[in-house]
Protein backbone atom coordinates (compact mmCIF):
# COMPACT_ATOMS: atom_id res chain seq x y z
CA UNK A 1 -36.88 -24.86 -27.58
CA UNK A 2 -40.02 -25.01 -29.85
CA UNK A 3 -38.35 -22.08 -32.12
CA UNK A 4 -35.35 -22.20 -34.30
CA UNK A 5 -32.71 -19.97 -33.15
CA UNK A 6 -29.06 -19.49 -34.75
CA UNK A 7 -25.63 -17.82 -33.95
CA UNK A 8 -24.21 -14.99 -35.67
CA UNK A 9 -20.31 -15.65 -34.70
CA UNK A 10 -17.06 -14.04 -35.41
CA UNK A 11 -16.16 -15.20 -38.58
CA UNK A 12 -12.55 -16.93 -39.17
CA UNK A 13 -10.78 -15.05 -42.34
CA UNK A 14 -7.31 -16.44 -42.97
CA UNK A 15 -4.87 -18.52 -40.79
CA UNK A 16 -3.54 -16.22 -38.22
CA UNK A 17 -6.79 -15.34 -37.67
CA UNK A 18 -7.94 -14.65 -33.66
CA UNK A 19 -9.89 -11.79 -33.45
CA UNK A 20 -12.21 -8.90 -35.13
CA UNK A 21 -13.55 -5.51 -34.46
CA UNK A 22 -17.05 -5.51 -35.38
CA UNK A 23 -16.99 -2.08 -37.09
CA UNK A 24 -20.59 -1.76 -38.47
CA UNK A 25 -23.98 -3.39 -38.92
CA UNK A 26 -26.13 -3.72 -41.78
CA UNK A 27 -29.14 -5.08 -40.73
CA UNK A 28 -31.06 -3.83 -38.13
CA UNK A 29 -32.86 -5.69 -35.26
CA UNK A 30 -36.01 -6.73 -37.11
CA UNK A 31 -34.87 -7.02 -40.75
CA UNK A 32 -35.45 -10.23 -42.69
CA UNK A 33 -32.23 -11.48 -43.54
CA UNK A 34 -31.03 -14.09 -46.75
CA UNK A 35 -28.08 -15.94 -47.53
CA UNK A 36 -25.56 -13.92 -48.95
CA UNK A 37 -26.84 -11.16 -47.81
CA UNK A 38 -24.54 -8.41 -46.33
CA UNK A 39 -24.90 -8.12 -42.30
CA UNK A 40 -22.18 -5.66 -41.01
CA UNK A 41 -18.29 -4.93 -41.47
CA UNK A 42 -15.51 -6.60 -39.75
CA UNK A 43 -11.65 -5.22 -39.22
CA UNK A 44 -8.82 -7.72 -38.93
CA UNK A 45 -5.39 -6.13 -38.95
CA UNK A 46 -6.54 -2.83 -40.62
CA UNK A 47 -8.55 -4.27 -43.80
CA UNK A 48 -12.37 -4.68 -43.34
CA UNK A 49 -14.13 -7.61 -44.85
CA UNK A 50 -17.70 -7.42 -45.32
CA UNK A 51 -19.45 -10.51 -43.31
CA UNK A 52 -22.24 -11.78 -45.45
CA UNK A 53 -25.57 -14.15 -44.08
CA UNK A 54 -25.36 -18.03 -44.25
CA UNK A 55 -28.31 -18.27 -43.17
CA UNK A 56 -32.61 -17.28 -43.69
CA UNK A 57 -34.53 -15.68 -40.77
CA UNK A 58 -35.24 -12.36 -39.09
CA UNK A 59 -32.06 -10.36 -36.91
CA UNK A 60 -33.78 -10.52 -33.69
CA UNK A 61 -31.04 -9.63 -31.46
CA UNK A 62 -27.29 -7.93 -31.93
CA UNK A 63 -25.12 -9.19 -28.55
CA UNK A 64 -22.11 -7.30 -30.38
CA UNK A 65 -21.99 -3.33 -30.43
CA UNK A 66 -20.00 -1.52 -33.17
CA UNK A 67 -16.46 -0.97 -32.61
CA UNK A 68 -15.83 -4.39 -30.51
CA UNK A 69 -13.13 -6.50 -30.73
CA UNK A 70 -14.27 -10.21 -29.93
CA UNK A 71 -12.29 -13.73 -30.82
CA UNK A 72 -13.00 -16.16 -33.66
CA UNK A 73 -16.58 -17.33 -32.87
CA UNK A 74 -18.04 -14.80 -30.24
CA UNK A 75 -21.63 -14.18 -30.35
CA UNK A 76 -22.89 -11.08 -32.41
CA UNK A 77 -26.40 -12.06 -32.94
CA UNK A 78 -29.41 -14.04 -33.03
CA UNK A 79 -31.45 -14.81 -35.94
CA UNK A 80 -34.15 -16.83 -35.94
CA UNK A 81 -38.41 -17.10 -36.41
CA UNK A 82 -40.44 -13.62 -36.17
CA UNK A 83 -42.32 -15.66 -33.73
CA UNK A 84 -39.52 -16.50 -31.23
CA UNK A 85 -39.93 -14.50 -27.69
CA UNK A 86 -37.60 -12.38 -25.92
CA UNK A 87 -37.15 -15.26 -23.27
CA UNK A 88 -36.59 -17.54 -26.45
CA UNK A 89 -33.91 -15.25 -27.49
CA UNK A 90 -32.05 -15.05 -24.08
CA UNK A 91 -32.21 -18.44 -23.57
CA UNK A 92 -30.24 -19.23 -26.47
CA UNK A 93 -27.98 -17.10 -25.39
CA UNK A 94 -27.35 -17.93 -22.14
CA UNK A 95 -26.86 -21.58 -23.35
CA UNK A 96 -24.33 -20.51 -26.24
CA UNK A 97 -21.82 -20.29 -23.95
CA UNK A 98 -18.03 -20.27 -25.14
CA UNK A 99 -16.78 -21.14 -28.62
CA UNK A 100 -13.95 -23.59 -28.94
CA UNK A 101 -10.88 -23.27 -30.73
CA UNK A 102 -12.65 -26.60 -33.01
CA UNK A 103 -15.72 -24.99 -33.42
CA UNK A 104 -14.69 -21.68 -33.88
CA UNK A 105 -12.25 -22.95 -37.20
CA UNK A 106 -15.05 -25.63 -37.96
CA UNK A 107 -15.17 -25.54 -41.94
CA UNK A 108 -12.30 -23.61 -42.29
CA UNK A 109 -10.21 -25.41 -44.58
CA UNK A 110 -6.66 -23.72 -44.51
CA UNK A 111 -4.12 -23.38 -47.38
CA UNK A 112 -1.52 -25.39 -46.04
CA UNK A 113 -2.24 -28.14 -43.10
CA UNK A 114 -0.19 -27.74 -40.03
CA UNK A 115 2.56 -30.22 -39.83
CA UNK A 116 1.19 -33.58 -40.90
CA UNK A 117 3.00 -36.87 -41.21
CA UNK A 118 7.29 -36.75 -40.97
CA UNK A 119 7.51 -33.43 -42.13
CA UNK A 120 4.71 -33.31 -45.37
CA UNK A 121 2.26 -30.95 -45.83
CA UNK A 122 -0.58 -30.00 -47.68
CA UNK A 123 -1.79 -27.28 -49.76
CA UNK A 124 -5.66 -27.28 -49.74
CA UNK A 125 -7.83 -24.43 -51.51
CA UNK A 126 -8.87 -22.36 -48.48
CA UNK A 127 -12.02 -20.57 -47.38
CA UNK A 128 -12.31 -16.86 -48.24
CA UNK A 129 -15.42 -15.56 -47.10
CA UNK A 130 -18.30 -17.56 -45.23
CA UNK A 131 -20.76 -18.40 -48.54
CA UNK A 132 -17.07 -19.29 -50.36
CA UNK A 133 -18.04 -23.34 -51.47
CA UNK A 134 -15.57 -23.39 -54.18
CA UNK A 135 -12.63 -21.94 -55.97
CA UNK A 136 -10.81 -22.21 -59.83
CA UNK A 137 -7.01 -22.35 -59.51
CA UNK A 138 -6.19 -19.74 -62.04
CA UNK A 139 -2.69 -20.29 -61.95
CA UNK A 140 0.55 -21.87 -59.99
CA UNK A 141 3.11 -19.11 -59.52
CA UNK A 142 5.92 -21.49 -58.52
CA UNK A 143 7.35 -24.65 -59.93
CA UNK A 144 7.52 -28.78 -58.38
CA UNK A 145 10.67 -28.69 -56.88
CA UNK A 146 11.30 -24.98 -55.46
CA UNK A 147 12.16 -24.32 -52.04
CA UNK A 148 9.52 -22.34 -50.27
CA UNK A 149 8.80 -20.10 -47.46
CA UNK A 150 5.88 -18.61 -45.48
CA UNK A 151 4.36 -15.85 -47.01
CA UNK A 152 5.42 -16.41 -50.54
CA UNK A 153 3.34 -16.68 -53.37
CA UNK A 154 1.93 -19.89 -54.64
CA UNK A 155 -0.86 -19.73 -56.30
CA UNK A 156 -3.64 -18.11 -57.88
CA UNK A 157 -6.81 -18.92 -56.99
CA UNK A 158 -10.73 -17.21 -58.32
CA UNK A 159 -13.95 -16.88 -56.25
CA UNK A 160 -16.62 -15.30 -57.60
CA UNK A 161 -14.81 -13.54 -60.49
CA UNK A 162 -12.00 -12.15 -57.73
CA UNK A 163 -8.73 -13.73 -58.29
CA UNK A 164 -6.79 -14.02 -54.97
CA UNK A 165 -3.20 -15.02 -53.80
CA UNK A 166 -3.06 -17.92 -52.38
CA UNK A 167 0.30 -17.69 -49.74
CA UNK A 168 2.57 -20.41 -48.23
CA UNK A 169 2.69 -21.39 -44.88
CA UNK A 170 5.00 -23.49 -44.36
CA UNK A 171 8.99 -23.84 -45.39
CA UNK A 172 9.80 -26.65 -47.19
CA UNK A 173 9.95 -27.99 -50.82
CA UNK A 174 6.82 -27.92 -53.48
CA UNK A 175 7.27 -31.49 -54.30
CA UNK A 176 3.72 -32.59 -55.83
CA UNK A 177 0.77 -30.32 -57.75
CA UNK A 178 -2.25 -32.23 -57.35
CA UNK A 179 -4.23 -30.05 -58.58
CA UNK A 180 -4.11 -28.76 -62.51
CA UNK A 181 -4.75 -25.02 -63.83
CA UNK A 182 -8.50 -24.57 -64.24
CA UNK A 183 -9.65 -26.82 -62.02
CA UNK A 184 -12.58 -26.24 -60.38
CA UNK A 185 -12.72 -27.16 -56.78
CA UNK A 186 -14.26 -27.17 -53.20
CA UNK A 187 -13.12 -25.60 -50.27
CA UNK A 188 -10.42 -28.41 -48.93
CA UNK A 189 -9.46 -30.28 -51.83
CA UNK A 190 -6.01 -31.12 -52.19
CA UNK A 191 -4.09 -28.60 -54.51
CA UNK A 192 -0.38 -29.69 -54.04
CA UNK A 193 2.14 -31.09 -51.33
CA UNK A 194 4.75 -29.30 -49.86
CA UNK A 195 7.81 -31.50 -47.85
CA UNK A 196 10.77 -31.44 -46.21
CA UNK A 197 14.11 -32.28 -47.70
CA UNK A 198 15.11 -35.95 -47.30
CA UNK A 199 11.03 -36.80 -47.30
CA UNK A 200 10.70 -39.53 -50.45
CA UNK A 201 8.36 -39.85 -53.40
CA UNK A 202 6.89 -42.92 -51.65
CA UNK A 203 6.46 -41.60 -48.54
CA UNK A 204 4.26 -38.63 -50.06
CA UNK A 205 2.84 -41.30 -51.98
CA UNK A 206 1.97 -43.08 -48.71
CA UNK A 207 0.22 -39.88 -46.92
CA UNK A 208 -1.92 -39.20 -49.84
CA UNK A 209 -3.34 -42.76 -50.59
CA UNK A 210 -3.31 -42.94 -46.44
CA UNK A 211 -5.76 -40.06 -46.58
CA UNK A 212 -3.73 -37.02 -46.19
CA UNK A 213 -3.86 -34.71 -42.86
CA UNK A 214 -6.30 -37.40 -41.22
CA UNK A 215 -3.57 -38.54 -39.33
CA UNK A 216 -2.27 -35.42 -38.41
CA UNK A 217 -5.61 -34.09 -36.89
CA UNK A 218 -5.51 -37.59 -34.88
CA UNK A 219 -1.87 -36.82 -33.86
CA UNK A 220 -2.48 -33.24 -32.99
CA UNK A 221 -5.90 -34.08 -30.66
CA UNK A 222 -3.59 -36.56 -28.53
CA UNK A 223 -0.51 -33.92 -27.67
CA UNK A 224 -2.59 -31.76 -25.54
CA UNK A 225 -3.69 -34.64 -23.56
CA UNK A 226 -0.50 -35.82 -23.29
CA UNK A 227 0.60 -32.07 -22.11
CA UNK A 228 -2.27 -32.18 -19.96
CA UNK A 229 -1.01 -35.65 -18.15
CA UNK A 230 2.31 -33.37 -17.28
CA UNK A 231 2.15 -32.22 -13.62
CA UNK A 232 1.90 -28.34 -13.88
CA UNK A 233 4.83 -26.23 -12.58
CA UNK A 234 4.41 -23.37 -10.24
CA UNK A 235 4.27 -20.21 -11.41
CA UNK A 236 6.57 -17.35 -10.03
CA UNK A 237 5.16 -13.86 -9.90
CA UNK A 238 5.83 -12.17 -12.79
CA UNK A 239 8.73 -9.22 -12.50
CA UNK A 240 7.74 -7.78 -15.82
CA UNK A 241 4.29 -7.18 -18.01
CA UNK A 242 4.15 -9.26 -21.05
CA UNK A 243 1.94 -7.22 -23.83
CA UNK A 244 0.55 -9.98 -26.29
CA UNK A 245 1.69 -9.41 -29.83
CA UNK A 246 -1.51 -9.48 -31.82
CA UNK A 247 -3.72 -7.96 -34.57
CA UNK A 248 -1.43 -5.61 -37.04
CA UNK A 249 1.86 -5.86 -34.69
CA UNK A 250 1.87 -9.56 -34.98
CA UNK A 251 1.30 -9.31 -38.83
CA UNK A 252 4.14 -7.07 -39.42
CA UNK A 253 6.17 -9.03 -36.81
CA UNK A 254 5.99 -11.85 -38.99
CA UNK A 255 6.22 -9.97 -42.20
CA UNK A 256 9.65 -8.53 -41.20
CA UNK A 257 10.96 -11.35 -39.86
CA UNK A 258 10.26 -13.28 -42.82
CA UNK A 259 11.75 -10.86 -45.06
CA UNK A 260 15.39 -9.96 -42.79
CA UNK A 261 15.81 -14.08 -42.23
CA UNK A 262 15.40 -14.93 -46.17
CA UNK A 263 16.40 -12.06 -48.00
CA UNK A 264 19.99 -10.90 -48.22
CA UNK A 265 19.95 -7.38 -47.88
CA UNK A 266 22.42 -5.00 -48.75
CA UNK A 267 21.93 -1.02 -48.57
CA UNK A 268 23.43 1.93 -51.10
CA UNK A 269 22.77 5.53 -49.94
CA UNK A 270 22.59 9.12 -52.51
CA UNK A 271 22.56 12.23 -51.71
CA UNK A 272 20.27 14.33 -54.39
CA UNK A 273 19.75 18.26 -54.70
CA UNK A 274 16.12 18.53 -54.32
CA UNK A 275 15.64 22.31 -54.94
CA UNK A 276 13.96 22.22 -58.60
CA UNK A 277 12.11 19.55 -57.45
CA UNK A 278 10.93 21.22 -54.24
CA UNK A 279 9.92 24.60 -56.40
CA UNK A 280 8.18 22.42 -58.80
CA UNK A 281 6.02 21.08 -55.95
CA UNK A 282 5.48 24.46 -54.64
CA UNK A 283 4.45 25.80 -58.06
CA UNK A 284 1.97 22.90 -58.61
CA UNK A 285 0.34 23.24 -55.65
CA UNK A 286 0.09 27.26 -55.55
CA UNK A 287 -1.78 26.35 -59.43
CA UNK A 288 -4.36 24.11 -57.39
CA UNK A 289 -2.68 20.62 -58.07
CA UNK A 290 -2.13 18.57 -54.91
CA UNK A 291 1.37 16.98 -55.51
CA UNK A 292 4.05 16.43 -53.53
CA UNK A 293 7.52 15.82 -52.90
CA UNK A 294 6.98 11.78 -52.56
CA UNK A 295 4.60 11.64 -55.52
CA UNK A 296 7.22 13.41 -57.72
CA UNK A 297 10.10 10.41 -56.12
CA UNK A 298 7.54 7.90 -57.35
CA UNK A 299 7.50 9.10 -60.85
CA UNK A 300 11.14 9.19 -61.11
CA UNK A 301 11.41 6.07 -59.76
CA UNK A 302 8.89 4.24 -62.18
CA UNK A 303 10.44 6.23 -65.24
CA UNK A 304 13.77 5.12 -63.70
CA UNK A 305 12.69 1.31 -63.69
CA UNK A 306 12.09 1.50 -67.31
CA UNK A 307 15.91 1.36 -67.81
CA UNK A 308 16.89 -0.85 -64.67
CA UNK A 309 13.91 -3.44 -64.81
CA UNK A 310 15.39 -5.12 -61.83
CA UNK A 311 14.56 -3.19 -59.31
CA UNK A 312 10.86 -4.38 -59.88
CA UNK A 313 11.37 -7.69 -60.30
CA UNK A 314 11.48 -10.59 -57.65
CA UNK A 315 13.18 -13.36 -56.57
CA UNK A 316 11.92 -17.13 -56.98
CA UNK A 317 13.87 -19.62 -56.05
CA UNK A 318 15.83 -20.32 -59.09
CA UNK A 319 13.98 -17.81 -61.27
CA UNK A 320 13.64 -14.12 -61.35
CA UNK A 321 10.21 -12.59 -61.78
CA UNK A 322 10.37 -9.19 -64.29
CA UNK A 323 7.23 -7.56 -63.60
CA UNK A 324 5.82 -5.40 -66.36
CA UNK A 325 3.74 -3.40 -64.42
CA UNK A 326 5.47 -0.74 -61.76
CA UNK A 327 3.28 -1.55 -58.80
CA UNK A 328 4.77 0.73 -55.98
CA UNK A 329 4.01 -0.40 -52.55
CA UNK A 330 3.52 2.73 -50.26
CA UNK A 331 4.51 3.03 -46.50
CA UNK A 332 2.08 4.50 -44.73
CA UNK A 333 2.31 5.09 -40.81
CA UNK A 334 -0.73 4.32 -38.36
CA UNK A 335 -1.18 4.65 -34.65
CA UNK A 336 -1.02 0.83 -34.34
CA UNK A 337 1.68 0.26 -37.06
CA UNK A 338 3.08 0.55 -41.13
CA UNK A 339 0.44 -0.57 -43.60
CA UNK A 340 1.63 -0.65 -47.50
CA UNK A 341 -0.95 0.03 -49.85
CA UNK A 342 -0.17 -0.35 -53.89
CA UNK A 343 -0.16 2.82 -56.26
CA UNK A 344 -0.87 0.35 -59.43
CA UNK A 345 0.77 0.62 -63.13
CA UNK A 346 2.86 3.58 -61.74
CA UNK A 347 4.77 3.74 -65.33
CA UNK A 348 1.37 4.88 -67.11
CA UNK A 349 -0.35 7.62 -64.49
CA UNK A 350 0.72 10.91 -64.72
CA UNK A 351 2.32 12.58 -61.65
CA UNK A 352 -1.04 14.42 -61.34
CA UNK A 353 -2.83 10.87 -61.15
CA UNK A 354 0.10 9.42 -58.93
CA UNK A 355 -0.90 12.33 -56.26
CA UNK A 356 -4.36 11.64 -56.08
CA UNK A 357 -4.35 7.96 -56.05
CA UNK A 358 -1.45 8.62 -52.91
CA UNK A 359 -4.25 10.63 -51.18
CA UNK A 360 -6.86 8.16 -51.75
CA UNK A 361 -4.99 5.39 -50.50
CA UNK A 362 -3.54 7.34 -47.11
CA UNK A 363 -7.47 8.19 -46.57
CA UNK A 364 -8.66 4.78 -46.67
CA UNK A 365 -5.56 3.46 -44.34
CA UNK A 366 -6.79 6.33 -41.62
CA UNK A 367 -10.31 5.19 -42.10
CA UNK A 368 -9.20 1.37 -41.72
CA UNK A 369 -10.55 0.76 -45.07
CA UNK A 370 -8.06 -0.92 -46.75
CA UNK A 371 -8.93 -3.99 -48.56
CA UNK A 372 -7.26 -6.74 -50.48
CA UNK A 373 -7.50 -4.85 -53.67
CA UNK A 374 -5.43 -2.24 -52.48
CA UNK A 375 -2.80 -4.31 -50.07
CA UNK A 376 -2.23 -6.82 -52.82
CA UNK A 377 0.26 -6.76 -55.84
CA UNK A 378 3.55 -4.75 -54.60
CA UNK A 379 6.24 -4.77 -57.06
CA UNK A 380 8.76 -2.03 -55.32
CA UNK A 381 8.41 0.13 -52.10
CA UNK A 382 9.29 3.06 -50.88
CA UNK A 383 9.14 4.24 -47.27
CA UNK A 384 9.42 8.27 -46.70
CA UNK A 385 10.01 9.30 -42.70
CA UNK A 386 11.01 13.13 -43.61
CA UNK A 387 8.02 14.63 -42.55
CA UNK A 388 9.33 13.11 -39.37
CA UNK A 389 12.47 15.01 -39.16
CA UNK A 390 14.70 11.98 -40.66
CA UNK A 391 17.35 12.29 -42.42
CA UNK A 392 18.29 8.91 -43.57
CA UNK A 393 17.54 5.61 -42.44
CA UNK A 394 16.91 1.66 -44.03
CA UNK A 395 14.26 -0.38 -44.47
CA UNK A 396 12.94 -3.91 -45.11
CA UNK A 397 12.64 -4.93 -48.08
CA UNK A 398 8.82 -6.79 -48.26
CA UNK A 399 8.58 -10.26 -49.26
CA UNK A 400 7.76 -10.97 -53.12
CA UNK A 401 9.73 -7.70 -53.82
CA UNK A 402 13.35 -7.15 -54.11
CA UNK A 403 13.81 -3.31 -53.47
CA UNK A 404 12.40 -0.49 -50.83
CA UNK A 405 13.52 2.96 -51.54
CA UNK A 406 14.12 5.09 -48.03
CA UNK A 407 13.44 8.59 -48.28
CA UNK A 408 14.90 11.20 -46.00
CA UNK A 409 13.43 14.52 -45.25
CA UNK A 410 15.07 18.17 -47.36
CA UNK A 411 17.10 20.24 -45.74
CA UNK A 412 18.66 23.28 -46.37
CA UNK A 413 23.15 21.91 -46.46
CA UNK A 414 26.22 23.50 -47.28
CA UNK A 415 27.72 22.06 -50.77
CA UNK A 416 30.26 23.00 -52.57
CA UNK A 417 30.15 23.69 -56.35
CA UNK A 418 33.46 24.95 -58.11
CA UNK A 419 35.05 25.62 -55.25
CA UNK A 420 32.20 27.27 -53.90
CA UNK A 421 30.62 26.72 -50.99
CA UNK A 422 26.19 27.15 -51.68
CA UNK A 423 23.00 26.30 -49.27
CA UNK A 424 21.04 23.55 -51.39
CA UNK A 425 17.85 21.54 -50.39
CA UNK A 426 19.54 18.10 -49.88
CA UNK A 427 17.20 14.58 -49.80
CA UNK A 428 19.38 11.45 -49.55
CA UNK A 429 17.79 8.29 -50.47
CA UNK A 430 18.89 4.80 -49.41
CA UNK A 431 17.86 1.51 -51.44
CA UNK A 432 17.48 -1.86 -49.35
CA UNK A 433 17.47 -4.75 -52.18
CA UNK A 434 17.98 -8.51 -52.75
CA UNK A 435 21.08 -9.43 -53.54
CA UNK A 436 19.55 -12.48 -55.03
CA UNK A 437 18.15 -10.19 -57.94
CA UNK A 438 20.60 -7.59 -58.52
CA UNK A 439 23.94 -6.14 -56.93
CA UNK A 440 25.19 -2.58 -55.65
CA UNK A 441 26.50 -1.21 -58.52
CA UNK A 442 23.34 -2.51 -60.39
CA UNK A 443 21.16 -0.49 -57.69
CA UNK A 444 23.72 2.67 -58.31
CA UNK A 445 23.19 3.51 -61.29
CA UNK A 446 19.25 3.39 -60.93
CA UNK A 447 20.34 5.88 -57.83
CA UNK A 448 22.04 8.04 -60.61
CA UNK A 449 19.29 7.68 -63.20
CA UNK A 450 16.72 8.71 -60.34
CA UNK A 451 18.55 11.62 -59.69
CA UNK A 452 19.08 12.51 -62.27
CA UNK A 453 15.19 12.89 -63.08
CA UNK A 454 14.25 14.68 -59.33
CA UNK A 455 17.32 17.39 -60.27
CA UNK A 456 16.04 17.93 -63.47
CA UNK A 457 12.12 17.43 -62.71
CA UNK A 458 10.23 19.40 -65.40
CA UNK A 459 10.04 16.78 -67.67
CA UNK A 460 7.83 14.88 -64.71
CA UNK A 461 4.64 17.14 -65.21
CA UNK A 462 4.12 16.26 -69.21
């Protein structure tokens, strides 16, 4: 071909990775296009990353229409020379054919290898973003020597002035840091190993000076071969459908999972009289302030935490992380599943500035705009299904967190006071914590302290 014509692909953001919904374009057919420059907006598991230009040339055709969902390494577009022809053009793209797994994932360098050499594994600095060369490692968040799990909390890591978490994915023991604090680094260098118990200094030793994952990647490319060699067995009809797990459901599949198999849950339930609080909602909103009955539970709850720290901390390994800053992961309910967004430094916005940021955040989850910023940083959760008609359930408590507070819906109940038997507007809460961090009586008294603050709620508004 005497012009020179390149792919616009489905790019490859994180591990679990598989496919995208190409939600908008940038450019337009036609538009001279730069490196770094930013070509359209791309959805994976309800957060939208912008997909920015590796390379120069002019858009010359989209094969991708908005609102798509295509694998790792589809076609979206051609760009290419101004003077390229339309035959030029569907040429190319009648030769692209398919992407392969390899080629889709080529230069993807993930944050932990798969499993390499008798059970050791690798922690490399990974590749956020397509123009991402490099990365600083701000900071390791656990110690040589803790046990680890996927999905917790390793490292920080900076790109571009935005410091990211860097997560686990694989179980084991940190056993080596390779790389120091402020190190500056490209995308695939060696940051730490991770092994298996029983694995020996020498043998880690051994993998490292033998090259690291090479081996693995060798050992990996022979198994399907091997499973190819296997004579294939016939298939029965199928009695039932099987509905692939993917997208959001297979995130919070493996989120929940996760939490229930390492956490060790345990569950404490109050009943609280919500009537002052429930007028003092009323009253604000009939005044023109938009605040309601969870916004006022989050207040109480981060005034609460100033005298039972706990509850916002988290458990690591043999450490417990005290937060300082009330970071209250939100529930929020979608068609296709429960995002959590973060309502950040809870303890210093007013309830007024609690209720808006809640509104903002619920907006941007409908609109599948939710981005790192805001799904990043949960200290404590809380989960409220009483606009649904619930009147008490439990929850999961997230990874990195050790408490989720499960809000029922008011309702008018008979109590008795004195002797005497009154209609109040009844809420019961239920707390789901780590036992790890804190016990039941522990998680009481917060209870107590919280309701204390909704029964008596005037003090909220200051």
């Amino acid at each position: 071909m005497s012009v020179n014509l390149q792919e616009l692909t489905m790019p490859k953001w994180g591990l679990t990775m598989e496919e995208g919904t190409l939600v908008k374009w940038m450019v337009e057919v036609g538009d001279t296009i730069e490196p770094g420059m930013e070509l359209a907006e791309v959805e994976t598991d309800k957060i939208v990353n912008v997909m920015e230009a590796t390379q120069s040339g002019v858009l010359l055709k989209k094969t991708a229409e908005e609102d798509e969902v295509l694998p790792v390494g589809a076609l979206l577009g051609v760009v290419g020379d101004a003077s390229a022809s339309e035959a030029d053009v569907d040429a190319f793209i009648a030769n692209f054919g398919s992407v392969t797994a390899a080629e889709a994932g080529e230069g993807e360098a993930p944050a932990a290898a798969a499993a390499a050499v008798s059970g050791i594994y690798e922690i490399t600095m990974p590749k956020w973003g397509l123009t991402m060369e490099e990365g600083t490692l701000v900071k390791w968040m656990v110690e040589p020597g803790t046990k680890v799990e996927p999905g917790m909390e390793i490292a920080e890591v900076e790109t571009d002035k935005i410091v990211n978490v860097l997560e686990n994915t694989q179980a084991g023991v940190l056993r080596r840091l390779v790389a120091e604090e402020g190190d500056v680094l490209p995308v695939g260098a060696l940051l730490g190993i991770i092994a298996e118990e029983g694995v020996s200094d020498a043998d880690i030793d051994a993998f490292i000076a033998g090259g690291g994952s090479a081996a693995a990647e060798e050992s990996a490319a022979a198994e399907p071969a091997e499973q190819a060699a296997a004579p294939a067995a016939a298939a029965a009809p199928p009695s039932e459908e099987l509905v692939p797990v993917a997208g959001m459901r297979a995130a919070i599949a493996k989120t929940v999972s996760t939490s229930w198999t390492n956490i060790p849950h345990y569950m404490v339930t109050v009943a609280i009289d919500m009537g002052k609080a429930d007028a003092l909602a009323r009253s604000l909103k009939e005044s023109g302030t938009k605040v309601s009955i969870n916004d006022l539970i989050i207040k109480a709850a981060a005034t609460a935490i100033q005298k039972f720290p706990l509850i916002n901390a988290s458990f690591a390994d043999k450490n417990i992380t005290m937060h300082r800053d009330v970071n209250m992961a939100v529930a929020i309910g979608l068609d296709e599943g429960v995002v959590m967004p973060v309502i950040r430094n809870c303890q210093s916005l007013s309830l007024q500035e609690i209720g808006a940021r809640s509104r903002e955040l619920v907006a941007l989850a409908k609109d599948g705009k939710l981005g790192k910023e805001e799904m990043s940083g949960g200290t404590v959760a809380i989960s409220n299904m009483g606009m649904l008609g619930v009147e008490s359930f439990i929850a999961i408590v997230p990874p990195t967190q050790s408490a989720i507070l499960a809000i029922g819906m008011v309702k008018d109940e008979a109590v008795v006071r004195e002797g005497k038997i009154e209609i109040a507007k009844m809420m019961r809460i239920t707390i789901s914590a780590d036992h790890r961090v804190h016990d039941g009586a522990y998680a009481a008294k917060f209870l107590d302290e919280l309701r204390g603050l909704l029964e008596s709620p005037d003090g909220m508004t200051a």
